[in-house]
C-alpha atoms as a PDB file:
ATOM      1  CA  UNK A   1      66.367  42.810  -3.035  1.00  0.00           C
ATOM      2  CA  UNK A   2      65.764  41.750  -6.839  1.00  0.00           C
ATOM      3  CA  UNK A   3      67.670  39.288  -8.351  1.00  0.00           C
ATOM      4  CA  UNK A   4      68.461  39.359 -12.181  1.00  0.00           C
ATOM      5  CA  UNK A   5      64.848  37.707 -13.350  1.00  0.00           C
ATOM      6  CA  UNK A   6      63.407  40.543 -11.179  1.00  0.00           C
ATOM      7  CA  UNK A   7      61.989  38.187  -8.320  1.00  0.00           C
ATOM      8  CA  UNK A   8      61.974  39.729  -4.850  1.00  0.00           C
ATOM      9  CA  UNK A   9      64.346  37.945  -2.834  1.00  0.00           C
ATOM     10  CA  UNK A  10      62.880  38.228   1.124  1.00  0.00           C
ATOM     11  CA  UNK A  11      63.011  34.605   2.563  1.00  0.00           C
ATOM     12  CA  UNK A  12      66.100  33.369   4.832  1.00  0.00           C
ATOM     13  CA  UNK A  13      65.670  29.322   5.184  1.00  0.00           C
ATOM     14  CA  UNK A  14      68.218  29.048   7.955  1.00  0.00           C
ATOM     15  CA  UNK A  15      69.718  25.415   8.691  1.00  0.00           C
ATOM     16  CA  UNK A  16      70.853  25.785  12.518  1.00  0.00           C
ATOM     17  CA  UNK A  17      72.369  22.123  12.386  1.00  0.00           C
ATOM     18  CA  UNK A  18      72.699  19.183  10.291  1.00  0.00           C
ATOM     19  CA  UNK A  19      72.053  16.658  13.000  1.00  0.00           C
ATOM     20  CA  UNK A  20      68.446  14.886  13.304  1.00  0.00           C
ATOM     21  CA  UNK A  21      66.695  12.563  15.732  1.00  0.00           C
ATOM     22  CA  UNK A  22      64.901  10.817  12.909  1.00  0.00           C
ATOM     23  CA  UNK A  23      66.551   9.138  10.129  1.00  0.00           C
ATOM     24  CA  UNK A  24      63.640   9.448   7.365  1.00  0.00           C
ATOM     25  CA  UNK A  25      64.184   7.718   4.110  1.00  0.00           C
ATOM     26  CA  UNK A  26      64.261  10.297   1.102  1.00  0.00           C
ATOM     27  CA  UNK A  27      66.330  12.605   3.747  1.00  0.00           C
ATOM     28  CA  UNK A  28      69.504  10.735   4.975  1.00  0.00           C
ATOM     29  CA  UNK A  29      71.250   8.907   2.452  1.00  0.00           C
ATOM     30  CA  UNK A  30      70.956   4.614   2.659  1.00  0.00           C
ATOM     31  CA  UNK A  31      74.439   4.799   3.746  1.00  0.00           C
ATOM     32  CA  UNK A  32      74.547   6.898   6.212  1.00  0.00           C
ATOM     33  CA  UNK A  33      75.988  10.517   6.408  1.00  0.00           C
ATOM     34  CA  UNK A  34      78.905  12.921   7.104  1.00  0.00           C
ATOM     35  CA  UNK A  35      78.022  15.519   9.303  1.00  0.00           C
ATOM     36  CA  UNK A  36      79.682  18.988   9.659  1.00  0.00           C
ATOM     37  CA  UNK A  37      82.246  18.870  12.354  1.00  0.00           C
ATOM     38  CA  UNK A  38      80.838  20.149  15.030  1.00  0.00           C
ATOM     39  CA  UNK A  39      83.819  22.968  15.267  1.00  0.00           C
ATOM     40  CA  UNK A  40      82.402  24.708  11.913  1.00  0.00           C
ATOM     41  CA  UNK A  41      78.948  24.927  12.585  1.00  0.00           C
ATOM     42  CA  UNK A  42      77.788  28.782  13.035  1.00  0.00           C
ATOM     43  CA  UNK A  43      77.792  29.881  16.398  1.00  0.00           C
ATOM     44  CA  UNK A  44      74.283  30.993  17.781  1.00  0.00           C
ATOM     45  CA  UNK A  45      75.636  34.583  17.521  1.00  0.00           C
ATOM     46  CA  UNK A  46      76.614  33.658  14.053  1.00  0.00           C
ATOM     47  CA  UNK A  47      73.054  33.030  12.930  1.00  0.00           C
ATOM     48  CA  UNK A  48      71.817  36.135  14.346  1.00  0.00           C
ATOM     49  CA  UNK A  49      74.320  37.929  12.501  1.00  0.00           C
ATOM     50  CA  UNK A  50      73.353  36.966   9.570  1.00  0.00           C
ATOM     51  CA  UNK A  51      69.644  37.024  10.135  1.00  0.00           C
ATOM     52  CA  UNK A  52      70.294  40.935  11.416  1.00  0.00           C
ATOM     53  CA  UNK A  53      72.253  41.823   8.197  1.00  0.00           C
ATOM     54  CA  UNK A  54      69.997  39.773   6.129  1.00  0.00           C
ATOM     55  CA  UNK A  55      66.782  41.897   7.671  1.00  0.00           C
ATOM     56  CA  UNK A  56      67.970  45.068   7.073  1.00  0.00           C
ATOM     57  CA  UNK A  57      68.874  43.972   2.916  1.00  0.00           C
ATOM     58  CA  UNK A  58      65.416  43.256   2.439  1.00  0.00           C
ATOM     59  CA  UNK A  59      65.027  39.358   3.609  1.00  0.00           C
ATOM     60  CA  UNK A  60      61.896  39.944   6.263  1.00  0.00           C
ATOM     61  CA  UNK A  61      60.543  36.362   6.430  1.00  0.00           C
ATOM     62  CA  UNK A  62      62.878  34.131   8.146  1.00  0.00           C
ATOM     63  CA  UNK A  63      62.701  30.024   8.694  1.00  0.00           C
ATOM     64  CA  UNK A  64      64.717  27.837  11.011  1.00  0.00           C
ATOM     65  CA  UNK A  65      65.610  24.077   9.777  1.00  0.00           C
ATOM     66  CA  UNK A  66      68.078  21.698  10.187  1.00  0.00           C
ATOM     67  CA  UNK A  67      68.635  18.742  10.108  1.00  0.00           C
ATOM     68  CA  UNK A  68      65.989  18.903  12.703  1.00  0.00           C
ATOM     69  CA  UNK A  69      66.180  22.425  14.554  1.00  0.00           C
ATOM     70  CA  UNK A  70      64.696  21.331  18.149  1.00  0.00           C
ATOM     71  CA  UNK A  71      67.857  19.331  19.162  1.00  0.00           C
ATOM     72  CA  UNK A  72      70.191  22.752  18.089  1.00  0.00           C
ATOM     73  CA  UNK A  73      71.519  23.449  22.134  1.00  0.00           C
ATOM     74  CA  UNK A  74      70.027  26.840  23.238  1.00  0.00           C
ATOM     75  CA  UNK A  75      67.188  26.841  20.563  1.00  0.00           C
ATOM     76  CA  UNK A  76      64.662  28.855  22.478  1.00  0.00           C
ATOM     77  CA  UNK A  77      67.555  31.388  23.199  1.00  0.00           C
ATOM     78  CA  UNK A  78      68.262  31.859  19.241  1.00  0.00           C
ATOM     79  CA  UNK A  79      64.689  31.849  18.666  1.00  0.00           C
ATOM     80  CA  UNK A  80      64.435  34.941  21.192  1.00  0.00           C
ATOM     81  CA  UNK A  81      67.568  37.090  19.389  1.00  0.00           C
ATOM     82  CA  UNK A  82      65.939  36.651  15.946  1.00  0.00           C
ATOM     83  CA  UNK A  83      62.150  37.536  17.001  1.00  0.00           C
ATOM     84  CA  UNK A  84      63.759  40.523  18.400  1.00  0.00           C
ATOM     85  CA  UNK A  85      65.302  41.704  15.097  1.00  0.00           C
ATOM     86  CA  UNK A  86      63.165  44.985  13.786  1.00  0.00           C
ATOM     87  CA  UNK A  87      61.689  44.296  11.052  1.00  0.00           C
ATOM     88  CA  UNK A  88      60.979  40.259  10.887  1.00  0.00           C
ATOM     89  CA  UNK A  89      58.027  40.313   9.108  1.00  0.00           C
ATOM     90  CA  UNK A  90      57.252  36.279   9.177  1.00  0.00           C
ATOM     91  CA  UNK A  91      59.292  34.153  11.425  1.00  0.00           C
ATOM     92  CA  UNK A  92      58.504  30.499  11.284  1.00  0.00           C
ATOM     93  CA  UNK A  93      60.216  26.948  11.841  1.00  0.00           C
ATOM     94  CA  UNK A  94      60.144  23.641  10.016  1.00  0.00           C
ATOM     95  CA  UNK A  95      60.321  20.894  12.660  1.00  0.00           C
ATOM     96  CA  UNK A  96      59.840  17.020  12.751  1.00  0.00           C
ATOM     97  CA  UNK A  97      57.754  17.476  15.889  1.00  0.00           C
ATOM     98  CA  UNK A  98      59.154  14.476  17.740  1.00  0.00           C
ATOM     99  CA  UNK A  99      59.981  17.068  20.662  1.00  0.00           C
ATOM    100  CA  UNK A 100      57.954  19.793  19.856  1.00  0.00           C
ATOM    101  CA  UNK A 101      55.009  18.854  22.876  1.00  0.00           C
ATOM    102  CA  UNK A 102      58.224  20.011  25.124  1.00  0.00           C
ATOM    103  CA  UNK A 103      59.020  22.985  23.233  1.00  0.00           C
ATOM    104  CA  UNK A 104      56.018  24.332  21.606  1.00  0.00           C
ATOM    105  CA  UNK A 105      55.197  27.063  24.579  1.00  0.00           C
ATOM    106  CA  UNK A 106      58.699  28.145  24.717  1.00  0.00           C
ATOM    107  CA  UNK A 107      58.928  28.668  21.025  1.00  0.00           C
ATOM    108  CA  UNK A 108      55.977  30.883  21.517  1.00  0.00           C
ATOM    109  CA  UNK A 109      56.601  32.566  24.157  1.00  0.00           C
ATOM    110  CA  UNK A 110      59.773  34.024  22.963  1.00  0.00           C
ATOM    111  CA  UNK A 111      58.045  34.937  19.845  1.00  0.00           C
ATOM    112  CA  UNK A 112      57.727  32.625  17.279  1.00  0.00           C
ATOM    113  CA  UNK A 113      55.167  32.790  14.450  1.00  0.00           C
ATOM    114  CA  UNK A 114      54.000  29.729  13.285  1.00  0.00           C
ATOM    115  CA  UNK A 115      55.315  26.288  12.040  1.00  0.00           C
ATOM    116  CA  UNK A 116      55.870  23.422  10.157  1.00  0.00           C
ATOM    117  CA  UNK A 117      55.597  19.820  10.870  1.00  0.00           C
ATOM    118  CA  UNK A 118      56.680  17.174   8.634  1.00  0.00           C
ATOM    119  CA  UNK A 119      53.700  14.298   8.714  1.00  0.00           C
ATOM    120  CA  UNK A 120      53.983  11.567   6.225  1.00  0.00           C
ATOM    121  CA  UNK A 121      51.364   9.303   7.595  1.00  0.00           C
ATOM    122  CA  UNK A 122      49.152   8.495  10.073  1.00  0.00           C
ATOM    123  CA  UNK A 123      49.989   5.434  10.696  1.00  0.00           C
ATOM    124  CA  UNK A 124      51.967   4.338  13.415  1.00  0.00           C
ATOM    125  CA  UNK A 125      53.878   1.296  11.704  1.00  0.00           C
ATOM    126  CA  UNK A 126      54.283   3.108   8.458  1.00  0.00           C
ATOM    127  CA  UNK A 127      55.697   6.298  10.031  1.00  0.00           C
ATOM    128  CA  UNK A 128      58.258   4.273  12.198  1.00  0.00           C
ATOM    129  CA  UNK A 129      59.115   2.435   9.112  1.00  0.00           C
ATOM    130  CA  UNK A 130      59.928   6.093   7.227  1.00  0.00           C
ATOM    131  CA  UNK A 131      61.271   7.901  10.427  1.00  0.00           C
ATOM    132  CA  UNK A 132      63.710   4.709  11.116  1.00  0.00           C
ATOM    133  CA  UNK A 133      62.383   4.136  14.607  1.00  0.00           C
ATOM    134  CA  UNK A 134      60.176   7.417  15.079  1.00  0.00           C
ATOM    135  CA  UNK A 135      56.641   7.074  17.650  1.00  0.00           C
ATOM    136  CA  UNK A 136      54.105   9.090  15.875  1.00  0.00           C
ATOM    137  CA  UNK A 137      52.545   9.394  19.184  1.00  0.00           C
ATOM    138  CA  UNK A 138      55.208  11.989  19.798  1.00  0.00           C
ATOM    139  CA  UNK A 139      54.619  14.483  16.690  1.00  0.00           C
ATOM    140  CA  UNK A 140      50.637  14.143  17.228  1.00  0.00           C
ATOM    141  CA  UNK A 141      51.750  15.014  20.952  1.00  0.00           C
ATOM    142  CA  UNK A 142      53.476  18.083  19.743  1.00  0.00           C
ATOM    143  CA  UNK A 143      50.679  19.395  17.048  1.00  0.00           C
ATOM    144  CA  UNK A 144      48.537  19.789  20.011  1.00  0.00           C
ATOM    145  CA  UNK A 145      50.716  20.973  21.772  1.00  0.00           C
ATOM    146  CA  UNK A 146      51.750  24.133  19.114  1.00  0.00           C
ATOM    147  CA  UNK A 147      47.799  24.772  18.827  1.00  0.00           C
ATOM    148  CA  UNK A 148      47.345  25.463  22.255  1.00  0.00           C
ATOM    149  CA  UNK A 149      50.902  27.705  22.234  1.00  0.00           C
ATOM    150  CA  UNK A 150      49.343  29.687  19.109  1.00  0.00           C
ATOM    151  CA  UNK A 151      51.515  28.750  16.400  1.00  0.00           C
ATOM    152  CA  UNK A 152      49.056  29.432  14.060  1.00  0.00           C
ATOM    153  CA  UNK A 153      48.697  28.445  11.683  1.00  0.00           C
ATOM    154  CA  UNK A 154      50.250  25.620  11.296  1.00  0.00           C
ATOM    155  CA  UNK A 155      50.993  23.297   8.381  1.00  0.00           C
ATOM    156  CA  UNK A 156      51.885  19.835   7.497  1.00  0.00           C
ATOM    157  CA  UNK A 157      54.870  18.882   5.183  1.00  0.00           C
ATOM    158  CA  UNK A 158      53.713  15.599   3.554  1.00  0.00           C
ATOM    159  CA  UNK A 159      56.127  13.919   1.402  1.00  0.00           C
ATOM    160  CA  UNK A 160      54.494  11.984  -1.528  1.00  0.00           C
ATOM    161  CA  UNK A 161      55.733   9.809  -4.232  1.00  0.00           C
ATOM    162  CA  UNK A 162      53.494  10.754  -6.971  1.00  0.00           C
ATOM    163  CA  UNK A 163      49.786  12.554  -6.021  1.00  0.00           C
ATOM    164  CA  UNK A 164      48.021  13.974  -2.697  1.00  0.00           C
ATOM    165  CA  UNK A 165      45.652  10.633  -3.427  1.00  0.00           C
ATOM    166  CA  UNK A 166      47.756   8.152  -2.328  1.00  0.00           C
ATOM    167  CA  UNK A 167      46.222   6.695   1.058  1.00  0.00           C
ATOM    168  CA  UNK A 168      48.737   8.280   3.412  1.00  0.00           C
ATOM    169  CA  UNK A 169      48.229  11.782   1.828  1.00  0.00           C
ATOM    170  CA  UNK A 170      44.323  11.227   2.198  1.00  0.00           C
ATOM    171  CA  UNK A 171      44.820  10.344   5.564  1.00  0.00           C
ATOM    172  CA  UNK A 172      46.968  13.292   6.690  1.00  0.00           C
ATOM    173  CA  UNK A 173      44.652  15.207   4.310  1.00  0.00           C
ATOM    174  CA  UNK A 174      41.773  14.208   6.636  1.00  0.00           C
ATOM    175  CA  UNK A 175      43.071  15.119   9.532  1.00  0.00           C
ATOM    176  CA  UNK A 176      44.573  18.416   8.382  1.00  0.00           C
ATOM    177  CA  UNK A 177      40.982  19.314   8.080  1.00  0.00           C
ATOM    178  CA  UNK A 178      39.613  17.864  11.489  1.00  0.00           C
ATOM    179  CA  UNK A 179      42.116  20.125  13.569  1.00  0.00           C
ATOM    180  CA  UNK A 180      42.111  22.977  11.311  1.00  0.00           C
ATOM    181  CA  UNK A 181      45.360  22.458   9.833  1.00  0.00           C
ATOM    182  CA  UNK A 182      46.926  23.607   6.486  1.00  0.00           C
ATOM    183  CA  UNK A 183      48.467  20.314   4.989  1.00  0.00           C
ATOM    184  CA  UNK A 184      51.024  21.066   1.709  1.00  0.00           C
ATOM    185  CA  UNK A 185      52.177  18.301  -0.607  1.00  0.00           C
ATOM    186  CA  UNK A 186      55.694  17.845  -1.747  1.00  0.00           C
ATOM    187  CA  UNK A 187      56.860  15.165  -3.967  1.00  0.00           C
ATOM    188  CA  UNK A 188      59.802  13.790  -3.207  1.00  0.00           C
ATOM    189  CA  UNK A 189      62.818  15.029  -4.977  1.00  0.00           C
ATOM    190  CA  UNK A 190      66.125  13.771  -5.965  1.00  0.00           C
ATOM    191  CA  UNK A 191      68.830  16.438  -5.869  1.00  0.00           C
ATOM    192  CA  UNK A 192      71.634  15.131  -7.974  1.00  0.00           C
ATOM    193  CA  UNK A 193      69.112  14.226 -10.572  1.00  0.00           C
ATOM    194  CA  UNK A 194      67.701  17.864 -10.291  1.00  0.00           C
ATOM    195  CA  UNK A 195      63.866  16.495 -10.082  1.00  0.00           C
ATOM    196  CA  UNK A 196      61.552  18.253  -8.477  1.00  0.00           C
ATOM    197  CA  UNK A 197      57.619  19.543  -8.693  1.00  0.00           C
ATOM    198  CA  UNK A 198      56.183  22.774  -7.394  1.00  0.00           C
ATOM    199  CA  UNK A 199      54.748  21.662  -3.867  1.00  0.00           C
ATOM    200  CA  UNK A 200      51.085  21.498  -4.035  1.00  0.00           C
ATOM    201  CA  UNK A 201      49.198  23.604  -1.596  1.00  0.00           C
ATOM    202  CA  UNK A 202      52.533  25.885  -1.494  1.00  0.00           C
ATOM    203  CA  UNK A 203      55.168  27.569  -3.299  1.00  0.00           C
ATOM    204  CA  UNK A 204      58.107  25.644  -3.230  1.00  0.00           C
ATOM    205  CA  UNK A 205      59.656  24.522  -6.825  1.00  0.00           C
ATOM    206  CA  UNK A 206      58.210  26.872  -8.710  1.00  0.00           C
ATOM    207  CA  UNK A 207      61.138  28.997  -9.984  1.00  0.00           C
ATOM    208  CA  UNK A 208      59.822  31.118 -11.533  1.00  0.00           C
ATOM    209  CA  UNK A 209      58.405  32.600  -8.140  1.00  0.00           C
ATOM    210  CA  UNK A 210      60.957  31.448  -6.175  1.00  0.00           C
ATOM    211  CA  UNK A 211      62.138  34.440  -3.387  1.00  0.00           C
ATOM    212  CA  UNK A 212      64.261  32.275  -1.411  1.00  0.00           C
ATOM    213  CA  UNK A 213      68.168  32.000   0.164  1.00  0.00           C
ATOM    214  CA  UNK A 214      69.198  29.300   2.340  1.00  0.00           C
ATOM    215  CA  UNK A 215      71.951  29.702   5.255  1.00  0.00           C
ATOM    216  CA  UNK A 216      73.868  26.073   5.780  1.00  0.00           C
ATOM    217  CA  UNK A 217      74.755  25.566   9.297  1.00  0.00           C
ATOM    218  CA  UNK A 218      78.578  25.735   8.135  1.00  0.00           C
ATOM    219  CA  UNK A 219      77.864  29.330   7.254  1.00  0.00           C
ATOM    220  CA  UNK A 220      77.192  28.843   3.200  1.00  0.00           C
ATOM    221  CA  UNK A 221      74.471  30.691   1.147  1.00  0.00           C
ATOM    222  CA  UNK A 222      73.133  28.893  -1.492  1.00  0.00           C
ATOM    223  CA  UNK A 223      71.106  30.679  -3.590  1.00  0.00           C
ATOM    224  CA  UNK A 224      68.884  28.060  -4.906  1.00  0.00           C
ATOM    225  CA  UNK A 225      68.792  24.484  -3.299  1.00  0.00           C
ATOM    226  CA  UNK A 226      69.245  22.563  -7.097  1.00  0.00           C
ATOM    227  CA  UNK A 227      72.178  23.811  -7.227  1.00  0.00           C
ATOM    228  CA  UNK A 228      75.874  23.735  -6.104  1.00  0.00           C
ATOM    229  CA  UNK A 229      76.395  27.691  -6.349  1.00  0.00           C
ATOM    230  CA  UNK A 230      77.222  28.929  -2.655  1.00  0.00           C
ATOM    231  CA  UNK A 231      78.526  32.077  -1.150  1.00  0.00           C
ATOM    232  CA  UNK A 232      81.022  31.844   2.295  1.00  0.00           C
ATOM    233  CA  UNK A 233      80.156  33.900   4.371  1.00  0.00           C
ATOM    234  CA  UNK A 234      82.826  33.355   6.571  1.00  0.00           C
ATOM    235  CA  UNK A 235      85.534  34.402   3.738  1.00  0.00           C
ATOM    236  CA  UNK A 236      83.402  36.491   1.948  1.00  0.00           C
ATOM    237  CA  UNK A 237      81.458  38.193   4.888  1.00  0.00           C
ATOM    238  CA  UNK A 238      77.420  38.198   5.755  1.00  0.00           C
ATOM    239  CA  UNK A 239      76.350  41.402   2.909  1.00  0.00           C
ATOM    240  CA  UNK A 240      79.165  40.088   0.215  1.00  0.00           C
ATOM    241  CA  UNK A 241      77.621  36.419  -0.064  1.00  0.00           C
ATOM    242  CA  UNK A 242      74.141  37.771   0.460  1.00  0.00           C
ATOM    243  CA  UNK A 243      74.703  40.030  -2.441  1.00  0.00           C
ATOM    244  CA  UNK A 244      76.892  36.843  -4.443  1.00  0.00           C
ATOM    245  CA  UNK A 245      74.149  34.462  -3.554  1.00  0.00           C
ATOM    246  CA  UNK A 246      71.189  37.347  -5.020  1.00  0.00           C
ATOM    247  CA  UNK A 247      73.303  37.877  -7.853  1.00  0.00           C
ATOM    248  CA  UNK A 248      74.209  34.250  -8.731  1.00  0.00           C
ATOM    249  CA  UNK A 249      70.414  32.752  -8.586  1.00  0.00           C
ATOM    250  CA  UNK A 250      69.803  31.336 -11.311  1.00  0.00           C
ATOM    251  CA  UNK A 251      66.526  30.779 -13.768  1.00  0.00           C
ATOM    252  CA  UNK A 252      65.409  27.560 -12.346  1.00  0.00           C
ATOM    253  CA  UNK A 253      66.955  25.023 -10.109  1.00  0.00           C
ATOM    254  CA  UNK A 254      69.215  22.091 -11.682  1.00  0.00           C
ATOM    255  CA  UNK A 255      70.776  19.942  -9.244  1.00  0.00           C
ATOM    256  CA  UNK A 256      73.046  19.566  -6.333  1.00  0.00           C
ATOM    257  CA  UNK A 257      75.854  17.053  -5.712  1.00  0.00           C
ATOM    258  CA  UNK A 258      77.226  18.206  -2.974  1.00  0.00           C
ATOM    259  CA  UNK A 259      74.458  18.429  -0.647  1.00  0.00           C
ATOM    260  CA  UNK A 260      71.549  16.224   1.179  1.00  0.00           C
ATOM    261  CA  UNK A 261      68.463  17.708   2.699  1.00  0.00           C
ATOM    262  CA  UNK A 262      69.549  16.793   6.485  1.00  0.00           C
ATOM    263  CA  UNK A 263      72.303  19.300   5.461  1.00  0.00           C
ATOM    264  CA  UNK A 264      70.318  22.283   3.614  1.00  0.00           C
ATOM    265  CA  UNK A 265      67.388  22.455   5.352  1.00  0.00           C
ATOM    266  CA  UNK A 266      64.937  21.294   2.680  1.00  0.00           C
END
């Protein structure tokens, strides 16, 4: 699919909840949140519906998100329908790690690609200090854990506040490169004041390549995440919003008022 600046749309960023086991600074809001209720978030047959239709309009690469995806009940079972959809291309999964040691060998075993693991630091006091609580011994747990499992490869989300030489990035940076890991910087953003930077080492924030829909666990598509545009797909149905949401992207993001991170998947 081609939106109206002629990009190829083919990337699904699905949010399976909006509930997380960290509470990370830049993500959840200083005073505190309002999560979906729990009686409109998409059924697990939901999401595969729309990851189906989405498939055969042209959207091969798919990512589960949340919120943080690994505490979504029945995970490895929704993992199992999509990576059985003909014609995935690139499934992946963008995951705090705080549980992934336990869930690393499922995730491949019922056929997921590769992932993502947010890593700010490497320092135990600083990441519990950004997680709210969070034991880093946990996510390093997990990265060794999705090596041995073949989740290859597998890259590091490190949030920033200005450049990849600030002494956390270096550190993550360094060890990125002793465990053969692909480590992407990404300034932090603000989205009701619609600033962002392209993410350095990846694509994200650059518009004008941008290829990318995003699936809210309420069942929204939003075709860009600095913005408030969305598409029902509940009202509307899965093709109508897909083909709203295509339609609708615009130029280059703006902002968003009416969502957080925990609640569009990033």
């Amino acid at each position: 699919m081609f939106d109206r600046f002629n990009r190829k749309i083919d990337y699904l960023r699905i949010s399976v909840t909006d509930r997380c086991n960290l509470r990370c600074a830049y993500c959840m809001p200083e005073g505190g949140v309002t999560l979906i209720p729990r009686s409109e978030i998409l059924s697990l047959e939901e999401i595969y519906e729309v990851a189906e239709t989405a498939v055969e309009m042209g959207l091969d690469r798919i990512r589960l998100t949340g919120g943080e995806p690994l505490i979504r009940r029945n995970i490895i079972h929704l993992v199992s329908m999509i990576a059985g959809i003909k014609g995935v291309r690139d499934f992946a999964m963008t995951t705090n790690g705080v549980l992934l040691q336990e869930y690393a060998k499922p995730l491949a075993d019922v056929g997921l690609h590769r992932i993502n693991v947010s890593l700010d630091t490497f320092d135990p006091e600083r990441y519990r200090l950004i997680t709210g609580g969070g034991d880093i011994r946990n996510v390093l747990a997990g990265i060794e854990a999705a090596l041995k499992a073949g989740l290859d490869p597998i890259k590091l989300n490190c949030v920033i506040q200005k450049s990849y030489d600030e002494p956390d990035a270096r550190d993550v940076a360094r060890f990125a490169e002793r465990n053969g890991l692909i480590v992407r910087f990404i300034r932090q953003m603000e989205l009701a004041q619609g600033t962002f930077w392209i993410v350095q080492g990846g694509t994200g924030g650059n518009c004008a390549r941008c290829n990318r829909l995003r699936l809210t666990s309420n069942g929204m598509i939003k075709p860009c995440l600095f913005s408030d545009l969305m598409f029902s797909i509940k009202e509307l149905g899965i093709p109508e919003a897909i083909e709203r949401a295509v339609e609708a992207k615009p130029e280059r993001g703006m902002k968003s008022v009416n969502h957080e991170f925990y609640n569009v998947g990033g």
